[in-house]
PDB file of N, CA and C in Angstrom:
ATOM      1  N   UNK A   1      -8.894 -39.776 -90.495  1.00  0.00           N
ATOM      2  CA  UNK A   1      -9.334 -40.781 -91.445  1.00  0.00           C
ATOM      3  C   UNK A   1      -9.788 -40.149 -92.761  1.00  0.00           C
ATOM      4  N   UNK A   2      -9.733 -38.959 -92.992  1.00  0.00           N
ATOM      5  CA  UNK A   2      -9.962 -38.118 -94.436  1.00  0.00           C
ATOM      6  C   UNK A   2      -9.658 -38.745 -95.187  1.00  0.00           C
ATOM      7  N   UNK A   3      -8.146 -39.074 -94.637  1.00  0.00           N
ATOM      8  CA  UNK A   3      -7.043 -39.623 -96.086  1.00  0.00           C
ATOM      9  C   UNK A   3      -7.687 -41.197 -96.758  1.00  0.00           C
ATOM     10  N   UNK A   4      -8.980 -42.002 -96.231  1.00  0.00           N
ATOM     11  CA  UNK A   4      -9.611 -42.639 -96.611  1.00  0.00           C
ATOM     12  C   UNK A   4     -10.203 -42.518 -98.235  1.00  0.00           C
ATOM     13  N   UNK A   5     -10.545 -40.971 -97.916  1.00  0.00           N
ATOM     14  CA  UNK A   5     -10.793 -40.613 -99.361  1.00  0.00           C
ATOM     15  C   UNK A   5     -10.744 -40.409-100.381  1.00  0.00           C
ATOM     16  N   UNK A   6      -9.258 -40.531 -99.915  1.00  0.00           N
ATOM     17  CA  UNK A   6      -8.188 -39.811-101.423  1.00  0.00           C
ATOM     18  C   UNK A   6      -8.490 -41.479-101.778  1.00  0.00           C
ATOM     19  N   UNK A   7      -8.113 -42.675-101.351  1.00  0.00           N
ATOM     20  CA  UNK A   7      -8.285 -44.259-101.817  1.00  0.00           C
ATOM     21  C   UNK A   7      -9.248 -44.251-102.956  1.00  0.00           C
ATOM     22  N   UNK A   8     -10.385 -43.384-102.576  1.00  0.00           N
ATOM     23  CA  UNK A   8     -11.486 -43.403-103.874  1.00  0.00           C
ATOM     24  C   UNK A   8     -10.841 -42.332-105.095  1.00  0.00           C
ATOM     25  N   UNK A   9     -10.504 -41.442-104.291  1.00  0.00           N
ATOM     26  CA  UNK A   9     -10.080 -40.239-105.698  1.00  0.00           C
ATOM     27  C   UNK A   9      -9.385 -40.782-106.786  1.00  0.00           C
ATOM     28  N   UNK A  10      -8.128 -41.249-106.010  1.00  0.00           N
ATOM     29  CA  UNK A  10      -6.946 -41.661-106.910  1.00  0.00           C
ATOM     30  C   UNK A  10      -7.020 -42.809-106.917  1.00  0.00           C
ATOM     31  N   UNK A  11      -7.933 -43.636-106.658  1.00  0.00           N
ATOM     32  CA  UNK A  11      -8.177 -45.119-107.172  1.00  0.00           C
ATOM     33  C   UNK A  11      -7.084 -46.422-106.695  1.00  0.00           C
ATOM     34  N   UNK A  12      -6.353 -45.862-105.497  1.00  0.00           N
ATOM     35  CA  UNK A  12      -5.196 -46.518-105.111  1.00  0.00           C
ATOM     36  C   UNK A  12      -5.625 -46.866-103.225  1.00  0.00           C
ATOM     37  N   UNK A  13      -4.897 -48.097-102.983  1.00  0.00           N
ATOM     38  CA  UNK A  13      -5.522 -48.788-101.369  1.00  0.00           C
ATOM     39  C   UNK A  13      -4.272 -47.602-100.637  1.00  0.00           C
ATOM     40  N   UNK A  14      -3.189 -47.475-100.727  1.00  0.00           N
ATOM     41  CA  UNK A  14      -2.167 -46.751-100.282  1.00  0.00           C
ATOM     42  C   UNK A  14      -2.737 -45.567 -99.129  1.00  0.00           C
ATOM     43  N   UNK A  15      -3.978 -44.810 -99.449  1.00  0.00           N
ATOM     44  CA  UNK A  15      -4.111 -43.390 -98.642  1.00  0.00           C
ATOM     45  C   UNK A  15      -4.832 -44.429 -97.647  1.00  0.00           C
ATOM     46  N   UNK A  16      -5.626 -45.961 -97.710  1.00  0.00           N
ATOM     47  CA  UNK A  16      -6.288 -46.464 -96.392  1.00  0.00           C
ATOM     48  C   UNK A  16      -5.083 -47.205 -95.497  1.00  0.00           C
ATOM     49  N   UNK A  17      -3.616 -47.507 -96.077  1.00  0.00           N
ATOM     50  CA  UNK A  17      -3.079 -48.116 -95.233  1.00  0.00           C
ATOM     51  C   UNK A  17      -2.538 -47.018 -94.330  1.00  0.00           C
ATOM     52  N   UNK A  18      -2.350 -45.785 -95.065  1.00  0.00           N
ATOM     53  CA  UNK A  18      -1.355 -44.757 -94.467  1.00  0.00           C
ATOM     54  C   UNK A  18      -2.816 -44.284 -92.997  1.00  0.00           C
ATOM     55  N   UNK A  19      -3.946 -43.998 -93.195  1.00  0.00           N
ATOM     56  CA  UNK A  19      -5.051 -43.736 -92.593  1.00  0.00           C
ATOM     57  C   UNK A  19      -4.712 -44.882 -91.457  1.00  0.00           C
ATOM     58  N   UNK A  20      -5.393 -45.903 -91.551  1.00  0.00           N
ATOM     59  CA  UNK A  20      -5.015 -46.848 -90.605  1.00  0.00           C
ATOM     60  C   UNK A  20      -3.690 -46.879 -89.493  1.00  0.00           C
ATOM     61  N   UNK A  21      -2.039 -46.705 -90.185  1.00  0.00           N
ATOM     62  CA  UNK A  21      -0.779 -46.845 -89.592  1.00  0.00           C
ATOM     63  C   UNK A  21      -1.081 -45.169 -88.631  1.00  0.00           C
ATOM     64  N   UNK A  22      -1.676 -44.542 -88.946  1.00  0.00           N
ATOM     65  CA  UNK A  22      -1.592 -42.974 -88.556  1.00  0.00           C
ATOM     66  C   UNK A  22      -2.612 -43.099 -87.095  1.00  0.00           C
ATOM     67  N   UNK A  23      -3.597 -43.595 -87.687  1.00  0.00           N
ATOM     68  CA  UNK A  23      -4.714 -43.918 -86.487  1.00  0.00           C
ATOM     69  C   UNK A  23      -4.247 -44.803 -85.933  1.00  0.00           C
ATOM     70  N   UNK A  24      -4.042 -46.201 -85.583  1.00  0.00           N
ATOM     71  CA  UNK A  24      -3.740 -47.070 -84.590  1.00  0.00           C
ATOM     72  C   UNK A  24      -2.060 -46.770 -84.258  1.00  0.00           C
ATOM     73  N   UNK A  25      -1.442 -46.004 -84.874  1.00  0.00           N
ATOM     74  CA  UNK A  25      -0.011 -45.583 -84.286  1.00  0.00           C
ATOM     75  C   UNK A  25      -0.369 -44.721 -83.166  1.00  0.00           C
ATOM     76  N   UNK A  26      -1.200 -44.016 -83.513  1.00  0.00           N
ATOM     77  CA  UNK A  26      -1.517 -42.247 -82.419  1.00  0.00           C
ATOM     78  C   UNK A  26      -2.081 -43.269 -80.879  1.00  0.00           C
ATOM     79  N   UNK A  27      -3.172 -44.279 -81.391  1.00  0.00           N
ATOM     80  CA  UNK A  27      -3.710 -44.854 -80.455  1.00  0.00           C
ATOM     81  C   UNK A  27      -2.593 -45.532 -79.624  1.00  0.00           C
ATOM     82  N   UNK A  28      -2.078 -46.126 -80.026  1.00  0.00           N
ATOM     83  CA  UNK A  28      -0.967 -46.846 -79.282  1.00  0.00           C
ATOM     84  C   UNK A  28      -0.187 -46.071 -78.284  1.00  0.00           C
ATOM     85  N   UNK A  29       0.378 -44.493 -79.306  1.00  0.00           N
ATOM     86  CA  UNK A  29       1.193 -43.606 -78.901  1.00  0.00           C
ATOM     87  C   UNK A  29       0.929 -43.276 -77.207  1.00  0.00           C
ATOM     88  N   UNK A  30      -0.322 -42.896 -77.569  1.00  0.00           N
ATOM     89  CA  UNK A  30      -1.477 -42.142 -76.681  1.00  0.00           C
ATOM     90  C   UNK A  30      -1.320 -42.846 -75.376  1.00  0.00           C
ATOM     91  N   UNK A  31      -2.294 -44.589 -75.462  1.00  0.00           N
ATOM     92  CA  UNK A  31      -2.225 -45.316 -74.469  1.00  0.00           C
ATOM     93  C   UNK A  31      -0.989 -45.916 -74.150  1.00  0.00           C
ATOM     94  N   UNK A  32      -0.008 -45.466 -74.500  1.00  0.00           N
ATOM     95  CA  UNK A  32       1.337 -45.741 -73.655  1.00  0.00           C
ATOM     96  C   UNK A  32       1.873 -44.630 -73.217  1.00  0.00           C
ATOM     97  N   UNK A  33       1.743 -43.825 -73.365  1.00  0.00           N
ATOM     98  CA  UNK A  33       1.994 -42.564 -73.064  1.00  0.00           C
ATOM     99  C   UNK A  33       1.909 -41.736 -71.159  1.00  0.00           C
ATOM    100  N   UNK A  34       3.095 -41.691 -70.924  1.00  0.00           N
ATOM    101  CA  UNK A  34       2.573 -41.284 -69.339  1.00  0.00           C
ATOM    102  C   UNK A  34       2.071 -40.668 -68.816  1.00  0.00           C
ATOM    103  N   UNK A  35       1.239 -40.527 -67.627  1.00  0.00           N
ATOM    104  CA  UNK A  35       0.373 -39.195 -67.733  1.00  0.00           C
ATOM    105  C   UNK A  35       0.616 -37.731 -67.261  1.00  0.00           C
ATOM    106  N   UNK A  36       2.146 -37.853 -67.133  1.00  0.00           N
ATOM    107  CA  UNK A  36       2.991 -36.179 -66.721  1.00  0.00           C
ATOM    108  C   UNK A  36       2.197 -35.374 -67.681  1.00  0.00           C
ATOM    109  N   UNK A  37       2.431 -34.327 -67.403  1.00  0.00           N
ATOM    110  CA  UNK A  37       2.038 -33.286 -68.320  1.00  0.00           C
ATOM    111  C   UNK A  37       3.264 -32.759 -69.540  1.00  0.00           C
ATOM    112  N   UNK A  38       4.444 -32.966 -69.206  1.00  0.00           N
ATOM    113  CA  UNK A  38       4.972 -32.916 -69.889  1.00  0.00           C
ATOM    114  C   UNK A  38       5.489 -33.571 -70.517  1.00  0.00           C
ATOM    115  N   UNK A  39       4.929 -34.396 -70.824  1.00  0.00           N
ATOM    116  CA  UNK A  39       4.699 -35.802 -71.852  1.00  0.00           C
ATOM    117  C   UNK A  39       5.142 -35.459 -73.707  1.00  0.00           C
ATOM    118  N   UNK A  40       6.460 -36.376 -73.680  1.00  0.00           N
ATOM    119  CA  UNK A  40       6.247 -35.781 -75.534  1.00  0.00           C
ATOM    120  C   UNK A  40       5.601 -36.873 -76.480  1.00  0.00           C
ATOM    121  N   UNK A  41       4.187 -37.642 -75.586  1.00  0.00           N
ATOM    122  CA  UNK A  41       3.407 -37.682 -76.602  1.00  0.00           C
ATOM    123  C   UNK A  41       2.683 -37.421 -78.159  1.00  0.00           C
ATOM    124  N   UNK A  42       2.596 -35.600 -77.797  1.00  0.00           N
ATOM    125  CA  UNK A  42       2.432 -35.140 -78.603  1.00  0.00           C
ATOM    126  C   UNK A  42       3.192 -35.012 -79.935  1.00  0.00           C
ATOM    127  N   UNK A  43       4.426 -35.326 -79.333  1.00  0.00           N
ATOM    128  CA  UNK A  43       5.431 -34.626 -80.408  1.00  0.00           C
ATOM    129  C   UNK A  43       5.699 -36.244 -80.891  1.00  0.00           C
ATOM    130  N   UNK A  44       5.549 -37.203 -80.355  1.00  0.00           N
ATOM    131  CA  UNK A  44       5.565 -38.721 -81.195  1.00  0.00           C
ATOM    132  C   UNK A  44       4.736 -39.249 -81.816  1.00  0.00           C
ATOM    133  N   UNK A  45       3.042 -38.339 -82.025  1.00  0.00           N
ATOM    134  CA  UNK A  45       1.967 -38.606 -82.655  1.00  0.00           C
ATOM    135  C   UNK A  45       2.874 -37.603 -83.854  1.00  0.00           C
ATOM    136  N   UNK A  46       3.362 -36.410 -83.907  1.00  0.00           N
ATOM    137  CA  UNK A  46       3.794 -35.912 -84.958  1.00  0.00           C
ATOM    138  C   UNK A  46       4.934 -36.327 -85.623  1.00  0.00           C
ATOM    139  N   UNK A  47       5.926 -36.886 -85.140  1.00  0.00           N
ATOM    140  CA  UNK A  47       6.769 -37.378 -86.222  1.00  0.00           C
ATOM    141  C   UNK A  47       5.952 -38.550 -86.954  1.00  0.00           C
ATOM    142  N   UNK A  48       5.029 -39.299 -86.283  1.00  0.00           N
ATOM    143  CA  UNK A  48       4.126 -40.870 -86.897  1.00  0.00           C
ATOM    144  C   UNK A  48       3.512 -40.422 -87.789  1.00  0.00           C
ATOM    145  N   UNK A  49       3.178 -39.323 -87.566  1.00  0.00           N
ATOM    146  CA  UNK A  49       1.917 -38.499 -88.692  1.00  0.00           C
ATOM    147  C   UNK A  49       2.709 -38.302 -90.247  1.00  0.00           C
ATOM    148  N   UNK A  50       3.845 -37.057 -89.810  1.00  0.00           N
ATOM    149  CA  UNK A  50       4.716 -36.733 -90.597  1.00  0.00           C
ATOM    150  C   UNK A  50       5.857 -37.574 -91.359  1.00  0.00           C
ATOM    151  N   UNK A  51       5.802 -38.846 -90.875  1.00  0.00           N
ATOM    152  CA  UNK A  51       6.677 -40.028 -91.261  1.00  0.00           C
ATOM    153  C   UNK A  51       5.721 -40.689 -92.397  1.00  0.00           C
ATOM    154  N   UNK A  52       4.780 -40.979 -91.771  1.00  0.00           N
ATOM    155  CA  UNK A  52       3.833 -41.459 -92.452  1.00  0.00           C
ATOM    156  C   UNK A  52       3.232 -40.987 -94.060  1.00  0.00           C
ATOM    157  N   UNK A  53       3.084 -39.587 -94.202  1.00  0.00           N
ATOM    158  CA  UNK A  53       3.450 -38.956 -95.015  1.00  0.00           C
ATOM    159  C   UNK A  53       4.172 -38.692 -95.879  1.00  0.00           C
ATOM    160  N   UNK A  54       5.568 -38.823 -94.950  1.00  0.00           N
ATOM    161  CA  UNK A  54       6.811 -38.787 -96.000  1.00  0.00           C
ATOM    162  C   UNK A  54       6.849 -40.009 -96.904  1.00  0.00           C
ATOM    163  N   UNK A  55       6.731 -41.143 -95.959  1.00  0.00           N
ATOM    164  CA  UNK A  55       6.853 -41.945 -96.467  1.00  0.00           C
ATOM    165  C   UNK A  55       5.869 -42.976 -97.772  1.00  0.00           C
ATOM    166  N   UNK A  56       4.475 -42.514 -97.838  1.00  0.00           N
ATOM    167  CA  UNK A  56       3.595 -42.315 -98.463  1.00  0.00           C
ATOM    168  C   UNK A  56       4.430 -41.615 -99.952  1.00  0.00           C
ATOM    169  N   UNK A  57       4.354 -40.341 -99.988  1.00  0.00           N
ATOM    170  CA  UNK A  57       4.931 -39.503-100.917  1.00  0.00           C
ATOM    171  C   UNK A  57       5.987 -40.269-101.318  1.00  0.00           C
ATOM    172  N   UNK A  58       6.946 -40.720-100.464  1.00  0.00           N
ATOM    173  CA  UNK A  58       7.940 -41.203-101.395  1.00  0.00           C
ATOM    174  C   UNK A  58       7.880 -42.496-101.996  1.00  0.00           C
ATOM    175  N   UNK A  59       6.980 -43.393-101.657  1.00  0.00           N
ATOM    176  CA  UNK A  59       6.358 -44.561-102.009  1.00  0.00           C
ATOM    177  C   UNK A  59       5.851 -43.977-103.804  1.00  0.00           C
ATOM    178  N   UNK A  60       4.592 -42.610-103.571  1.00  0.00           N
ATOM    179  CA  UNK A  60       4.159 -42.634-104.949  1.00  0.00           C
ATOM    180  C   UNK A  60       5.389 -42.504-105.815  1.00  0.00           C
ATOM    181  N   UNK A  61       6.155 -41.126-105.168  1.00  0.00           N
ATOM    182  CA  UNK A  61       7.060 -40.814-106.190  1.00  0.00           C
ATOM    183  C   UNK A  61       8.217 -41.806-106.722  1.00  0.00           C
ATOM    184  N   UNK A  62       8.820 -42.661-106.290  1.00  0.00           N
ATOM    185  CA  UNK A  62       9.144 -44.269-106.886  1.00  0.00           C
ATOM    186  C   UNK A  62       7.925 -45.001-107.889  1.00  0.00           C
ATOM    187  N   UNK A  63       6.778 -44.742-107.480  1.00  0.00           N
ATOM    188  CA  UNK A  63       6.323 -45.827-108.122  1.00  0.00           C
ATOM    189  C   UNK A  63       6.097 -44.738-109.745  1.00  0.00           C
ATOM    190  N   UNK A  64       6.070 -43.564-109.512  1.00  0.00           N
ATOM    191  CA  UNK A  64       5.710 -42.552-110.567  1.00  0.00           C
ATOM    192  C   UNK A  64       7.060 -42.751-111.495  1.00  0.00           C
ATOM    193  N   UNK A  65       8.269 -43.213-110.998  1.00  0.00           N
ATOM    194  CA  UNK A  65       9.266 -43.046-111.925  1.00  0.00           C
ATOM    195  C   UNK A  65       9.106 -44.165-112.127  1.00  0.00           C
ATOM    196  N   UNK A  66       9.373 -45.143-111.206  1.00  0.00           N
ATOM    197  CA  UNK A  66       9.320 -46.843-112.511  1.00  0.00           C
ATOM    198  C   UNK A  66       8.429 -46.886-113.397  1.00  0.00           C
ATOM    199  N   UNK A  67       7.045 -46.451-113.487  1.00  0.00           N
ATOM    200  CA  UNK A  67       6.224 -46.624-114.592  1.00  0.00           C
ATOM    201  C   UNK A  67       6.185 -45.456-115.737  1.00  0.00           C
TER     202      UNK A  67
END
């Protein structure tokens, strides 16, 4: 939930939606998740994370060229 903060830095709601989709995605991930041990849980909290991100970034960088 860091990324809460950047919302104040850069004065934009964008870093609380990405915070939110990141946290209740992982949660979801998590509690559906089976309880083998070799579970690729882990590795579906990281593409959500890293998607999330990407997709963030490429959100600003569109909005940086239209304006």
């Amino acid at each position: 939930m860091h990324f809460v903060l950047y919302s104040w830095l850069y004065q934009t709601p964008f870093y609380i939606v990405m915070a939110l989709v990141i946290s209740i995605g992982t949660m979801i991930i998590m509690l559906t998740a089976p309880e083998t041990p070799d579970s690729s849980a882990p590795a579906r909290v990281s593409f959500l994370t890293g998607g999330a991100l990407a997709a963030t970034g490429l959100l600003f960088v569109v909005l940086h060229a239209v304006a």
